[in-house]
PDB file of N, CA and C in Angstrom:
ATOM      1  N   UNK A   1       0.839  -1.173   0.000  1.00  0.00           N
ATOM      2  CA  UNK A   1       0.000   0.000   0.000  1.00  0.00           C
ATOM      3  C   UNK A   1       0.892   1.246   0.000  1.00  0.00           C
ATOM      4  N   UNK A   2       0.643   2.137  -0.645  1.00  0.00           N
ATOM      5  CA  UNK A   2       1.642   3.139  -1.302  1.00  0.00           C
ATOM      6  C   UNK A   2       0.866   4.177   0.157  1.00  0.00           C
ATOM      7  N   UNK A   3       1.816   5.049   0.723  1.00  0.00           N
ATOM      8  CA  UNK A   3       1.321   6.369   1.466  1.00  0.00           C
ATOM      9  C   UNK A   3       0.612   7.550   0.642  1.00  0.00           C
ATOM     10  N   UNK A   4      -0.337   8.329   0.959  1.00  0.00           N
ATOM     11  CA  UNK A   4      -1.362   9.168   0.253  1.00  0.00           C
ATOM     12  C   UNK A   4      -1.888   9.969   1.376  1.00  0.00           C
ATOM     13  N   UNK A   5      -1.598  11.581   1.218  1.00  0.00           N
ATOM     14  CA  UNK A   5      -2.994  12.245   1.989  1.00  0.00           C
ATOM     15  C   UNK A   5      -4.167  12.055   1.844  1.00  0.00           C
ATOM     16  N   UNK A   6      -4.771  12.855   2.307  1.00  0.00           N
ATOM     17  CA  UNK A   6      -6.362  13.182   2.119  1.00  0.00           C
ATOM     18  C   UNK A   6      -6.554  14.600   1.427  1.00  0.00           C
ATOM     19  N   UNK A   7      -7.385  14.874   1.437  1.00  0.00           N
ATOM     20  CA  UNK A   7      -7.922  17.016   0.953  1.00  0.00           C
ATOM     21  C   UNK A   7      -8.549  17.249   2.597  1.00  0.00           C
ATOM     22  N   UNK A   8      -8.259  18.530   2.861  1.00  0.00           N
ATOM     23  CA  UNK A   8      -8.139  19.440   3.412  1.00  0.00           C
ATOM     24  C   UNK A   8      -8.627  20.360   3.310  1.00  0.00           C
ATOM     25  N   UNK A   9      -9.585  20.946   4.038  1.00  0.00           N
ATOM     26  CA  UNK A   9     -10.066  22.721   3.449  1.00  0.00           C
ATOM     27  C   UNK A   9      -9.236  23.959   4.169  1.00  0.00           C
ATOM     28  N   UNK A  10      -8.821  24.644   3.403  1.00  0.00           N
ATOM     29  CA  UNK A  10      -8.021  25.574   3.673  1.00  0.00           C
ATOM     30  C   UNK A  10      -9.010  27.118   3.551  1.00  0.00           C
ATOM     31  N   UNK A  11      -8.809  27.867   4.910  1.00  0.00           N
ATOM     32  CA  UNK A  11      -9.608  29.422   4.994  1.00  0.00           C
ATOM     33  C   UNK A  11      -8.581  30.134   4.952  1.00  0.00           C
ATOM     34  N   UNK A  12      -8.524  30.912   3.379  1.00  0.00           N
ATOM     35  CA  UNK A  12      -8.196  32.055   3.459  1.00  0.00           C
ATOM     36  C   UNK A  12      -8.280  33.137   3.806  1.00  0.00           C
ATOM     37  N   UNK A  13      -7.314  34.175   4.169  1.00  0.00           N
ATOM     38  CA  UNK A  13      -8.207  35.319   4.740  1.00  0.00           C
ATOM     39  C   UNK A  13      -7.870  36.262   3.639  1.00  0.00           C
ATOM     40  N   UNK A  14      -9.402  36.973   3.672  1.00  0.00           N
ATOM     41  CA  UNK A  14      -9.120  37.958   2.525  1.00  0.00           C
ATOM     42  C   UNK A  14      -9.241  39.422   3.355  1.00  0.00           C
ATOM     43  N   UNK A  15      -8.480  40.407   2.926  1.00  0.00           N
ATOM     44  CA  UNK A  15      -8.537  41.789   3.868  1.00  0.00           C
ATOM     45  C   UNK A  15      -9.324  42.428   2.655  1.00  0.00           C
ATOM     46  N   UNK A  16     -10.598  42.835   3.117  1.00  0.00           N
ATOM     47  CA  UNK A  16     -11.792  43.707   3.054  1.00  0.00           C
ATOM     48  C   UNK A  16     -10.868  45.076   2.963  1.00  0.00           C
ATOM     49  N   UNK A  17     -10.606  45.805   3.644  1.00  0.00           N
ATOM     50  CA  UNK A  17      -9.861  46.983   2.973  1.00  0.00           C
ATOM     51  C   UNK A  17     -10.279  47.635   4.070  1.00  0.00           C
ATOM     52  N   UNK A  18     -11.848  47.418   4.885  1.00  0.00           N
ATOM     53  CA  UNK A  18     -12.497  48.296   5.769  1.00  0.00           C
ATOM     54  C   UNK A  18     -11.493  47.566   7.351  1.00  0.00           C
ATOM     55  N   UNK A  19     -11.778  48.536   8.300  1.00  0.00           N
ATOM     56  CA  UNK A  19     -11.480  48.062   9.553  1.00  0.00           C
ATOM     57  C   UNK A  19     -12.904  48.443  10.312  1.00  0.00           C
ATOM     58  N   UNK A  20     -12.561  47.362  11.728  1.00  0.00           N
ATOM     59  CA  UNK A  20     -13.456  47.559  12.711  1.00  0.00           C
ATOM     60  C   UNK A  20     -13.857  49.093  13.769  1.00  0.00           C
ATOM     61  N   UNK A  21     -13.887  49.149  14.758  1.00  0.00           N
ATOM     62  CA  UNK A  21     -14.021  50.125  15.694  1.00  0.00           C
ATOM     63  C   UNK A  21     -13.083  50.384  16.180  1.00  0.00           C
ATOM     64  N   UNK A  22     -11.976  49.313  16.111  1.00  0.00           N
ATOM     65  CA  UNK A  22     -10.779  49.385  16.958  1.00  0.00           C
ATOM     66  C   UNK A  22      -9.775  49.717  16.121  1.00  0.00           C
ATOM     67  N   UNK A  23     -10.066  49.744  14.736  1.00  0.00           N
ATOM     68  CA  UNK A  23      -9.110  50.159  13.307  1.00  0.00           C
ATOM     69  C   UNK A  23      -8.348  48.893  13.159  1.00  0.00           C
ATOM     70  N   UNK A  24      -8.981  47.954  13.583  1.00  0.00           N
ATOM     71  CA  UNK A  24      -8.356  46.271  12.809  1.00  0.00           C
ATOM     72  C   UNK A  24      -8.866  45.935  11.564  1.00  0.00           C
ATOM     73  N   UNK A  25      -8.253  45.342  10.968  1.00  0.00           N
ATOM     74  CA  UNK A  25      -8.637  45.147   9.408  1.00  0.00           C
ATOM     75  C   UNK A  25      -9.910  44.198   9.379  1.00  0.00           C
ATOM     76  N   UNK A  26     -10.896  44.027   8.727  1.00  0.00           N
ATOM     77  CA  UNK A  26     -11.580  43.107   8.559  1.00  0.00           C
ATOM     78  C   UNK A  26     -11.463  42.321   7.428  1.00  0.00           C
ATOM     79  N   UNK A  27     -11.585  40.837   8.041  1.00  0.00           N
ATOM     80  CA  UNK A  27     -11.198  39.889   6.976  1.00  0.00           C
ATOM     81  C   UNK A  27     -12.558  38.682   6.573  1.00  0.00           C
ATOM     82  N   UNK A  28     -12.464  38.519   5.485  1.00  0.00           N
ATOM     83  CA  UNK A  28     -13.685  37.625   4.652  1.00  0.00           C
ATOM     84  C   UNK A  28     -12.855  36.326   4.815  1.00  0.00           C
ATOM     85  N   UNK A  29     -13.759  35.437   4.409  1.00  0.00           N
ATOM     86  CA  UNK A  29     -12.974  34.024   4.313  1.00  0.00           C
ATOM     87  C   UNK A  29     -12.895  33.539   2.660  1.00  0.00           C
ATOM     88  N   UNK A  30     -12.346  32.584   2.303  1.00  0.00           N
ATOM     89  CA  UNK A  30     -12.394  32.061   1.330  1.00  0.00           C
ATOM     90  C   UNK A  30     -11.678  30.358   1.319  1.00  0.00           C
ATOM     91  N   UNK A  31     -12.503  29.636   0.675  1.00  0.00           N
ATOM     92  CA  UNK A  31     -12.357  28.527   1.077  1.00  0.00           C
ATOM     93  C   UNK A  31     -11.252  27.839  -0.186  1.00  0.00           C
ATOM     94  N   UNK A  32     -10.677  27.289  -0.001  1.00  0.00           N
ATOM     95  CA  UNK A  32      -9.910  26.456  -0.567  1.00  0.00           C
ATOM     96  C   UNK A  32      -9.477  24.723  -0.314  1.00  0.00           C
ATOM     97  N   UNK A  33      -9.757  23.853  -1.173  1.00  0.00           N
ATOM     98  CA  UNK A  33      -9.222  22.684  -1.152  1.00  0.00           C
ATOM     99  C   UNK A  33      -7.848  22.260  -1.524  1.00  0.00           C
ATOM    100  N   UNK A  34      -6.908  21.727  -0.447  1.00  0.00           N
ATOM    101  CA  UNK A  34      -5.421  21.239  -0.336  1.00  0.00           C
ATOM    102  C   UNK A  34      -5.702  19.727  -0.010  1.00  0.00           C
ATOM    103  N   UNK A  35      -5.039  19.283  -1.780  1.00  0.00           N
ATOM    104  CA  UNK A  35      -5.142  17.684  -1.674  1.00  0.00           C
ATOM    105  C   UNK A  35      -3.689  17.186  -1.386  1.00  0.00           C
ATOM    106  N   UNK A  36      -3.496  15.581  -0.952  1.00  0.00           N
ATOM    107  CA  UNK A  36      -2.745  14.846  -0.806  1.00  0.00           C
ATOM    108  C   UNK A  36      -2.021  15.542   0.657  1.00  0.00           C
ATOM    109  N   UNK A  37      -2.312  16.060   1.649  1.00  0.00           N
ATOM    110  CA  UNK A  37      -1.971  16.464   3.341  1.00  0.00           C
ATOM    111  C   UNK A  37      -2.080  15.111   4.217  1.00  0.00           C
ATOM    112  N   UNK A  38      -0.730  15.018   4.737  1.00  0.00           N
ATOM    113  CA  UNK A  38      -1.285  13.550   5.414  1.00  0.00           C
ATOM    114  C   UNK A  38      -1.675  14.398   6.952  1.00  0.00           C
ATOM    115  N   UNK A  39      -2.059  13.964   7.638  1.00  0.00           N
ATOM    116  CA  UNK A  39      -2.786  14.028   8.813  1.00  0.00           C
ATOM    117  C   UNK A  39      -2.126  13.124  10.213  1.00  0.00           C
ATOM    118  N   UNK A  40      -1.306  13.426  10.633  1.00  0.00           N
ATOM    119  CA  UNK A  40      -1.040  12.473  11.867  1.00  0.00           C
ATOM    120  C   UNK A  40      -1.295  12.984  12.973  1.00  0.00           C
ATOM    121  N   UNK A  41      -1.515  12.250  14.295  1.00  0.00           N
ATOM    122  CA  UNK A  41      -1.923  12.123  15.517  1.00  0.00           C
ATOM    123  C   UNK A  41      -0.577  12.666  15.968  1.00  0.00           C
ATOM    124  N   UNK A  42      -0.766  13.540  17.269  1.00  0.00           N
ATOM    125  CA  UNK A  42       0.553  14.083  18.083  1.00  0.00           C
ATOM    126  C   UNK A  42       0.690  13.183  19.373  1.00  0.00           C
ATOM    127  N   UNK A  43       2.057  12.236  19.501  1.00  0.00           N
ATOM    128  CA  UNK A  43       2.047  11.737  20.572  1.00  0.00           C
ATOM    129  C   UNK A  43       2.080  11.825  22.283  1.00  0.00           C
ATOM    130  N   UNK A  44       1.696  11.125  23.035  1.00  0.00           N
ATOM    131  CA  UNK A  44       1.337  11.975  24.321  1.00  0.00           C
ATOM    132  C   UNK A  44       2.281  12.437  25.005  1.00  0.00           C
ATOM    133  N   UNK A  45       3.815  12.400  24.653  1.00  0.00           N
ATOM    134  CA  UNK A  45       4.840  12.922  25.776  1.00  0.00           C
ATOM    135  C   UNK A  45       5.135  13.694  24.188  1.00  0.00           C
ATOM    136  N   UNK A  46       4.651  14.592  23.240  1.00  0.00           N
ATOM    137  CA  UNK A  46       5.047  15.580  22.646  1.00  0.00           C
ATOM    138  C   UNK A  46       4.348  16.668  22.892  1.00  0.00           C
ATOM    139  N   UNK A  47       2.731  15.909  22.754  1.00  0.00           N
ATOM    140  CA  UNK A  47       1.806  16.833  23.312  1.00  0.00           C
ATOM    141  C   UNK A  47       1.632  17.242  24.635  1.00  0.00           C
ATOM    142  N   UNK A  48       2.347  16.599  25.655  1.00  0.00           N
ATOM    143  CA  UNK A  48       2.207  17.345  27.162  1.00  0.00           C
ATOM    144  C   UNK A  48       3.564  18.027  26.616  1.00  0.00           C
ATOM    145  N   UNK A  49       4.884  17.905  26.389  1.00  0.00           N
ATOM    146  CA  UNK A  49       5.329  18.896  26.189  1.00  0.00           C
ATOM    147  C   UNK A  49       5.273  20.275  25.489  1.00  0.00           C
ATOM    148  N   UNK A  50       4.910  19.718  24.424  1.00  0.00           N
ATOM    149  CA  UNK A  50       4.277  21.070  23.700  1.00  0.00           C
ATOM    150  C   UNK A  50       3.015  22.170  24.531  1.00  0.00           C
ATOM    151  N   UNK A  51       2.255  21.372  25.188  1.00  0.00           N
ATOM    152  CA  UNK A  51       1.184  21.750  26.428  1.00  0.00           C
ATOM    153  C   UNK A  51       1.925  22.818  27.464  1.00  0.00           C
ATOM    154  N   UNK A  52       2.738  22.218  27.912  1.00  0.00           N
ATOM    155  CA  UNK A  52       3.573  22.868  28.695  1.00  0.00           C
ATOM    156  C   UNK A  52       4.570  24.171  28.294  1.00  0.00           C
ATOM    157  N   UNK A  53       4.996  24.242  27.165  1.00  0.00           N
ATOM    158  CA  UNK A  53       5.568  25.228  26.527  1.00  0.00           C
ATOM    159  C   UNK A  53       5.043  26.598  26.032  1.00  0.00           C
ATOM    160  N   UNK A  54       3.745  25.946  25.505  1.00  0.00           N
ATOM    161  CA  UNK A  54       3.068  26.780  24.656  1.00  0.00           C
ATOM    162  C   UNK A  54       1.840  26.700  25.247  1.00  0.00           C
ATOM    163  N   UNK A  55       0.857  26.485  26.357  1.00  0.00           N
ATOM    164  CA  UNK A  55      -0.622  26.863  26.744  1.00  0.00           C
ATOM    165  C   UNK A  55      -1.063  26.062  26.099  1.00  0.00           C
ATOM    166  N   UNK A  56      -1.128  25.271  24.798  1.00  0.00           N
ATOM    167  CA  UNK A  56      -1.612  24.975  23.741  1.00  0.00           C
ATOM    168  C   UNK A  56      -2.011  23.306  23.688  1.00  0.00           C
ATOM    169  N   UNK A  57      -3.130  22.778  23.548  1.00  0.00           N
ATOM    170  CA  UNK A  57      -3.394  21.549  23.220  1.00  0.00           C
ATOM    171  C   UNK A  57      -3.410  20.796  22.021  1.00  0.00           C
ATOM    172  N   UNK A  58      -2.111  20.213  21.666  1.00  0.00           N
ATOM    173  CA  UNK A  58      -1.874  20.048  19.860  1.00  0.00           C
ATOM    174  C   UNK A  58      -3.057  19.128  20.070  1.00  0.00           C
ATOM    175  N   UNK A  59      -3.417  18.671  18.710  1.00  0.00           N
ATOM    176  CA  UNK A  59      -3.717  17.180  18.041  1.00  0.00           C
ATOM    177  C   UNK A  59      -3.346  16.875  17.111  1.00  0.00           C
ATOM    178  N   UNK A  60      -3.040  17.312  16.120  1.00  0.00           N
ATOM    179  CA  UNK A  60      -2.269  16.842  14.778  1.00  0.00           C
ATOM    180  C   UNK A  60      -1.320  17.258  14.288  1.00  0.00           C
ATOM    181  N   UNK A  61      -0.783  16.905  13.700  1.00  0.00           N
ATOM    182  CA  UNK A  61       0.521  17.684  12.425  1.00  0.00           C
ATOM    183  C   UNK A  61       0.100  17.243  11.352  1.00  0.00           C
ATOM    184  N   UNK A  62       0.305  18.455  10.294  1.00  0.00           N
ATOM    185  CA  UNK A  62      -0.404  18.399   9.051  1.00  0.00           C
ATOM    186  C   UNK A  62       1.145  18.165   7.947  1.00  0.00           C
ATOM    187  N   UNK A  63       1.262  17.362   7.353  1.00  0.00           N
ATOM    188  CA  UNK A  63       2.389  17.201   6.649  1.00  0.00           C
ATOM    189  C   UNK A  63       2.002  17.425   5.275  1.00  0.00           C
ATOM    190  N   UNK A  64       2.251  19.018   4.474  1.00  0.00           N
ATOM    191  CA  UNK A  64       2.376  19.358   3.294  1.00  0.00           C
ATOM    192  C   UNK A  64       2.677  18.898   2.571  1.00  0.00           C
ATOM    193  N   UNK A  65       2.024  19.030   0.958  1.00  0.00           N
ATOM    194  CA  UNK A  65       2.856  18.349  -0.438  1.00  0.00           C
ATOM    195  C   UNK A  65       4.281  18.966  -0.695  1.00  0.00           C
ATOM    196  N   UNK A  66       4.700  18.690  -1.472  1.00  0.00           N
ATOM    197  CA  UNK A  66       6.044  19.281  -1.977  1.00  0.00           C
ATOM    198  C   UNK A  66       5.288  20.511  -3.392  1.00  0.00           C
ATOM    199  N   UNK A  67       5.978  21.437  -3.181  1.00  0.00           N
ATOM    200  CA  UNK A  67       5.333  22.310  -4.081  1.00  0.00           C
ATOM    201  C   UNK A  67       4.440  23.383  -3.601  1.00  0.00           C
ATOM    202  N   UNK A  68       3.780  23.050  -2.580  1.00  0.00           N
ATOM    203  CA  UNK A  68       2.608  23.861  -1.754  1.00  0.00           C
ATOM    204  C   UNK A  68       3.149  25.348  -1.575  1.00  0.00           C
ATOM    205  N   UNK A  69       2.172  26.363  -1.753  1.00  0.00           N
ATOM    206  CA  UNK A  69       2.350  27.903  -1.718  1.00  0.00           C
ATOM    207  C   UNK A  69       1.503  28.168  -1.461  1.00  0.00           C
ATOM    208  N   UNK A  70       0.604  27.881  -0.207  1.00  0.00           N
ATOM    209  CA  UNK A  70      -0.543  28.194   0.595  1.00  0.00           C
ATOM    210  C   UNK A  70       0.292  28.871   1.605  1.00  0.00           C
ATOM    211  N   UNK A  71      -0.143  30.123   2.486  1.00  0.00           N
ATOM    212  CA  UNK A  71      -0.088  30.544   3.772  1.00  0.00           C
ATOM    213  C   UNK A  71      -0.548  29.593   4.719  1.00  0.00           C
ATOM    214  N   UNK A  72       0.401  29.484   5.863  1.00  0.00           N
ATOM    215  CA  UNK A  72      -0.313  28.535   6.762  1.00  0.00           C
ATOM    216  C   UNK A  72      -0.275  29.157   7.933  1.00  0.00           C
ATOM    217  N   UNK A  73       0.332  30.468   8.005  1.00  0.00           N
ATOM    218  CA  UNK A  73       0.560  30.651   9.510  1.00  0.00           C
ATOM    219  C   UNK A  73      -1.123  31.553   9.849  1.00  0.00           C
ATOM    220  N   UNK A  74      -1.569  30.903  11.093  1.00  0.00           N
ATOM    221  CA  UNK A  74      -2.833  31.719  11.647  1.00  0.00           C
ATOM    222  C   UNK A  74      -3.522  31.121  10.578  1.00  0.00           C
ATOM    223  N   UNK A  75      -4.039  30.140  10.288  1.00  0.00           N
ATOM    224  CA  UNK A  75      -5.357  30.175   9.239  1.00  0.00           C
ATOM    225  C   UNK A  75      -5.982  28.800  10.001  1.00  0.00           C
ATOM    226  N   UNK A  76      -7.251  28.863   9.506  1.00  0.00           N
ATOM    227  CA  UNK A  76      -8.209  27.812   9.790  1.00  0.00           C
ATOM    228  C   UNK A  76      -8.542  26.566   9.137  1.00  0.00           C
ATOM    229  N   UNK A  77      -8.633  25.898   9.470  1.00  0.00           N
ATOM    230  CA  UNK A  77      -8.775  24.427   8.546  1.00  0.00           C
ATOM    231  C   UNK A  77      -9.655  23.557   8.492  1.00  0.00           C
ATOM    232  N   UNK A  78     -10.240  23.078   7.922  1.00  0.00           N
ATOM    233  CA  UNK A  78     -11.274  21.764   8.089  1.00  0.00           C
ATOM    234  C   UNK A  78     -11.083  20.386   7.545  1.00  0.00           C
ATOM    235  N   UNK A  79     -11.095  19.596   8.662  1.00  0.00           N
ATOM    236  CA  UNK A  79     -10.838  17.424   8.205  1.00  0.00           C
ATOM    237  C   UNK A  79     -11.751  17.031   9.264  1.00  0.00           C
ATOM    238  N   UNK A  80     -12.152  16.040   8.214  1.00  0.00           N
ATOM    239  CA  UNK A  80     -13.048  15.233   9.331  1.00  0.00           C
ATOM    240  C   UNK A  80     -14.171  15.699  10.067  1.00  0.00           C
ATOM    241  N   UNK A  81     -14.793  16.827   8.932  1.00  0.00           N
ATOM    242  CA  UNK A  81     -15.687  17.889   9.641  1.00  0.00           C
ATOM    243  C   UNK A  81     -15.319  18.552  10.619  1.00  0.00           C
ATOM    244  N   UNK A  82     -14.502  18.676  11.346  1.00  0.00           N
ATOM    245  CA  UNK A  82     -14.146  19.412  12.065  1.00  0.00           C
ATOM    246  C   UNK A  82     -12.912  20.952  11.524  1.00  0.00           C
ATOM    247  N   UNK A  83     -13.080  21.781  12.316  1.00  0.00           N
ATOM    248  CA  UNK A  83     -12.571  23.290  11.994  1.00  0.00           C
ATOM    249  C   UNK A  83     -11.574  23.225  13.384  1.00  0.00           C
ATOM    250  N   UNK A  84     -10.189  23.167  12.281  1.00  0.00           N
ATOM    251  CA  UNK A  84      -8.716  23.339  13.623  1.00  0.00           C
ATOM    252  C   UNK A  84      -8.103  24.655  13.100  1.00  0.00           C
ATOM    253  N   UNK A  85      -7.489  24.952  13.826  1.00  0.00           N
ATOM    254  CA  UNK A  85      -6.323  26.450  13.376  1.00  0.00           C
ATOM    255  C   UNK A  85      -5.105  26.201  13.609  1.00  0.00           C
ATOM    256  N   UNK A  86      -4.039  26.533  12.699  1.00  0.00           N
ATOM    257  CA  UNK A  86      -2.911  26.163  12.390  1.00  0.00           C
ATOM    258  C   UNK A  86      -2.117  27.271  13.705  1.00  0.00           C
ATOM    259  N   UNK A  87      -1.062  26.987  14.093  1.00  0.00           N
ATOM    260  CA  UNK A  87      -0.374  27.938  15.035  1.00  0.00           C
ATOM    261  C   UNK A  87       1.412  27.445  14.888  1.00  0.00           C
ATOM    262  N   UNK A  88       2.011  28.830  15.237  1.00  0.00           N
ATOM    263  CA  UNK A  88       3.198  28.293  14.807  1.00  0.00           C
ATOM    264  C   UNK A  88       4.033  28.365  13.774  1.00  0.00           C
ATOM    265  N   UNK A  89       4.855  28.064  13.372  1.00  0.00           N
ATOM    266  CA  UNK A  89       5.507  28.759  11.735  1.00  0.00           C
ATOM    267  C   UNK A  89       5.944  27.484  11.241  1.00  0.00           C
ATOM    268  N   UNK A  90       5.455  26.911  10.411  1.00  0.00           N
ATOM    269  CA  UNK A  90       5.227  25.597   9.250  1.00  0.00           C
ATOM    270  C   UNK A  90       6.814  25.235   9.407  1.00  0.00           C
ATOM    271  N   UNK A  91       7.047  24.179   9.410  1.00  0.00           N
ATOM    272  CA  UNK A  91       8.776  23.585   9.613  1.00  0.00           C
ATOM    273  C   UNK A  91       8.750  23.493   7.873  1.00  0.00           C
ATOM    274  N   UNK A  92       9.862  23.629   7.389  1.00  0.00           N
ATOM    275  CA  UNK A  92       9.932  23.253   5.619  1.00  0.00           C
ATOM    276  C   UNK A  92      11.474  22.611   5.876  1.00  0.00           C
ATOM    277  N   UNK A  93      11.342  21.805   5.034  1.00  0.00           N
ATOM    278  CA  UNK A  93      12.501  20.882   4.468  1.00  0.00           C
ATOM    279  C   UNK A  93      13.151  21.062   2.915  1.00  0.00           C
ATOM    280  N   UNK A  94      14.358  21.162   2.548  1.00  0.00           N
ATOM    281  CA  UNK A  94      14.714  21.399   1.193  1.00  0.00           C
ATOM    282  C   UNK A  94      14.010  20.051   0.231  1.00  0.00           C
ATOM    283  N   UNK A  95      12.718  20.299  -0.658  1.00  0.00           N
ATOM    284  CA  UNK A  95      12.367  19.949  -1.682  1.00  0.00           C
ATOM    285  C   UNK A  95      13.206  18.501  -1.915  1.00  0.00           C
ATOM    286  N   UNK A  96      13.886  18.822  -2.519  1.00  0.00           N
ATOM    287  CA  UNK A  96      15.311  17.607  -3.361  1.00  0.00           C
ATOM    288  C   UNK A  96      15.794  16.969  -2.089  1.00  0.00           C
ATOM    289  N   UNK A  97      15.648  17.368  -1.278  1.00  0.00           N
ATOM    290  CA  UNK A  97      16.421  16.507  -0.291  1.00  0.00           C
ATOM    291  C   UNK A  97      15.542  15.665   0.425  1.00  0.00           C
ATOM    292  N   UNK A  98      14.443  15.610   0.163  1.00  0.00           N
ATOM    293  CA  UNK A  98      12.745  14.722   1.403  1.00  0.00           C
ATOM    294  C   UNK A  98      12.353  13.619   0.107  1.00  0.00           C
ATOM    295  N   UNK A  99      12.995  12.831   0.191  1.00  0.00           N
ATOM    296  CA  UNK A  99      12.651  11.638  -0.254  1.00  0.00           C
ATOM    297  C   UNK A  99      10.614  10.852  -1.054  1.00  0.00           C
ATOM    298  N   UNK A 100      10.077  11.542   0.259  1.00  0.00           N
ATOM    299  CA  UNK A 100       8.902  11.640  -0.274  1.00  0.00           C
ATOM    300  C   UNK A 100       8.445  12.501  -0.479  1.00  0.00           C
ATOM    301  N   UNK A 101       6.359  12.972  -1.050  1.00  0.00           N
ATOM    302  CA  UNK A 101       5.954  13.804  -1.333  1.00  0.00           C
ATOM    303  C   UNK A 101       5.825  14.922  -0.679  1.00  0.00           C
ATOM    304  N   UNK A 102       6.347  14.691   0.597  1.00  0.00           N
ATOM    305  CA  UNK A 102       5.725  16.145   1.509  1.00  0.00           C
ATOM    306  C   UNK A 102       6.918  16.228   2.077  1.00  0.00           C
ATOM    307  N   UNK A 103       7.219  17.884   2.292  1.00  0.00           N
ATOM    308  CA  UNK A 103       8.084  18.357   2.516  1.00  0.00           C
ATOM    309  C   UNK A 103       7.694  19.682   3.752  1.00  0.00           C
ATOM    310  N   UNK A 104       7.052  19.507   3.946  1.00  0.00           N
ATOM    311  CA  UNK A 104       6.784  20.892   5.252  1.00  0.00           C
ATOM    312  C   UNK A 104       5.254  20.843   6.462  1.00  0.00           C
ATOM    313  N   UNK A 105       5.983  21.028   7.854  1.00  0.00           N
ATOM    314  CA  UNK A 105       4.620  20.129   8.449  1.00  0.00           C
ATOM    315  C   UNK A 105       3.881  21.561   9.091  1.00  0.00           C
ATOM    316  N   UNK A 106       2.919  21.546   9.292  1.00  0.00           N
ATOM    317  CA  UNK A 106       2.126  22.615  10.548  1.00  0.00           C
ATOM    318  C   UNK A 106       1.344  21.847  11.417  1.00  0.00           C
ATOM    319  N   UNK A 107       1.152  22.642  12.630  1.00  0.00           N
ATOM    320  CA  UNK A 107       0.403  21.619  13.814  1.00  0.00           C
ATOM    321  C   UNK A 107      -1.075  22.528  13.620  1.00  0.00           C
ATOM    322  N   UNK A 108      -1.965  21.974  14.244  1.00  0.00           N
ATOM    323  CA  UNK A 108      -3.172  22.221  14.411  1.00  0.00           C
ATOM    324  C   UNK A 108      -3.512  22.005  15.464  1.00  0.00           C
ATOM    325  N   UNK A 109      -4.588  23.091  16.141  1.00  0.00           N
ATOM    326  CA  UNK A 109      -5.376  22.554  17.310  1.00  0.00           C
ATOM    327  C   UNK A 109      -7.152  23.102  17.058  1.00  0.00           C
ATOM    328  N   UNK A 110      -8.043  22.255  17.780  1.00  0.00           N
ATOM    329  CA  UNK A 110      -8.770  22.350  17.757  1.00  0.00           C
ATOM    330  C   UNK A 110      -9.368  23.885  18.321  1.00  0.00           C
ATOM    331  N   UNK A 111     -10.141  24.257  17.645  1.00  0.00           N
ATOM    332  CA  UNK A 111     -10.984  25.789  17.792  1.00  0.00           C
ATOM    333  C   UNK A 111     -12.447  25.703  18.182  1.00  0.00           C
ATOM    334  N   UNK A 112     -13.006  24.758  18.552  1.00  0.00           N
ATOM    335  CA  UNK A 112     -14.758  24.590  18.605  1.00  0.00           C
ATOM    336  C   UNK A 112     -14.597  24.591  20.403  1.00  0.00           C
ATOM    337  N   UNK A 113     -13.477  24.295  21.332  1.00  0.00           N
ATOM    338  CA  UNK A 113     -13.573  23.985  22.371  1.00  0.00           C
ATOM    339  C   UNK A 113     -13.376  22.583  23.163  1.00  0.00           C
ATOM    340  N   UNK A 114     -13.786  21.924  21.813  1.00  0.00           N
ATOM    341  CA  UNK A 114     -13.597  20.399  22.149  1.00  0.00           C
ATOM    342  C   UNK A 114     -11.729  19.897  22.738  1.00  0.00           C
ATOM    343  N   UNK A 115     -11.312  19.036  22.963  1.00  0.00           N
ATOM    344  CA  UNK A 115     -10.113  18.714  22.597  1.00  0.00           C
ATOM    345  C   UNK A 115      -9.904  17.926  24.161  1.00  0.00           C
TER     346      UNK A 115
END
C-alpha cells in the first residue's frame, strides 16, 4: 500500500480593505481545497510537552505536499468535519532533499472547544 494524503479545506483570509471600531482590518474568508496532506496524531509525551511550553493543546501535524504555496501561519482548517487552526511557523525541508511527497509540516489545534 503506497502512502497518500487526504484534501483538506483551507480558509483564506481575505482583507476587506475596511477596519473595525478598533481600526483592525476586517477579513472575509475564502475557502480552498489542499489535496494529498497527510494528517497524523501528536504523541502523548510531545503533546504534554508542547502543552507545557506553549498553553496549547496540539492534536495533529499536518504534513504538506512538496510544491505547496498556501499561507499557513494563523489560518483555519477543516478534516473530518471538524474546523482546527494552524499555530506556529510551518517547519519546511529542502524539496530535493525529502525523499517523499511532503516536505513541510504545521500543527493544528482544535478551535470549537472540544479537545
Amino acid at each position: 500500500m503506497l502512502i497518500h494524503g487526504t484534501t483538506i479545506r483551507l480558509f483564506n483570509k481575505i482583507d476587506t480593505g475596511a477596519v473595525d471600531a478598533f481600526n483592525r482590518p476586517i477579513y472575509t474568508e475564502e475557502a480552498e481545497d489542499v489535496g494529498n496532506v497527510l494528517v497524523t496524531p501528536i504523541g502523548g509525551d510531545e503533546q504534554t510537552d508542547a502543552m507545557d511550553l506553549t498553553g496549547r493543546r496540539e492534536r495533529y501535524e499536518l504534513s504538506l505536499p512538496k510544491g505547496d504555496q498556501h499561507e499557513w501561519v494563523d489560518r483555519e482548517v477543516e478534516f473530518w468535519g471538524k474546523r482546527w487552526k494552524t499555530y506556529g511557523t510551518p517547519i519546511e525541508w529542502m524539496e530535493d532533499m525529502v525523499p517523499l511527497a511532503w516536505n513541510k509540516k504545521v500543527r493544528v489545534e482544535r478551535i470549537d472547544g472540544e479537545g
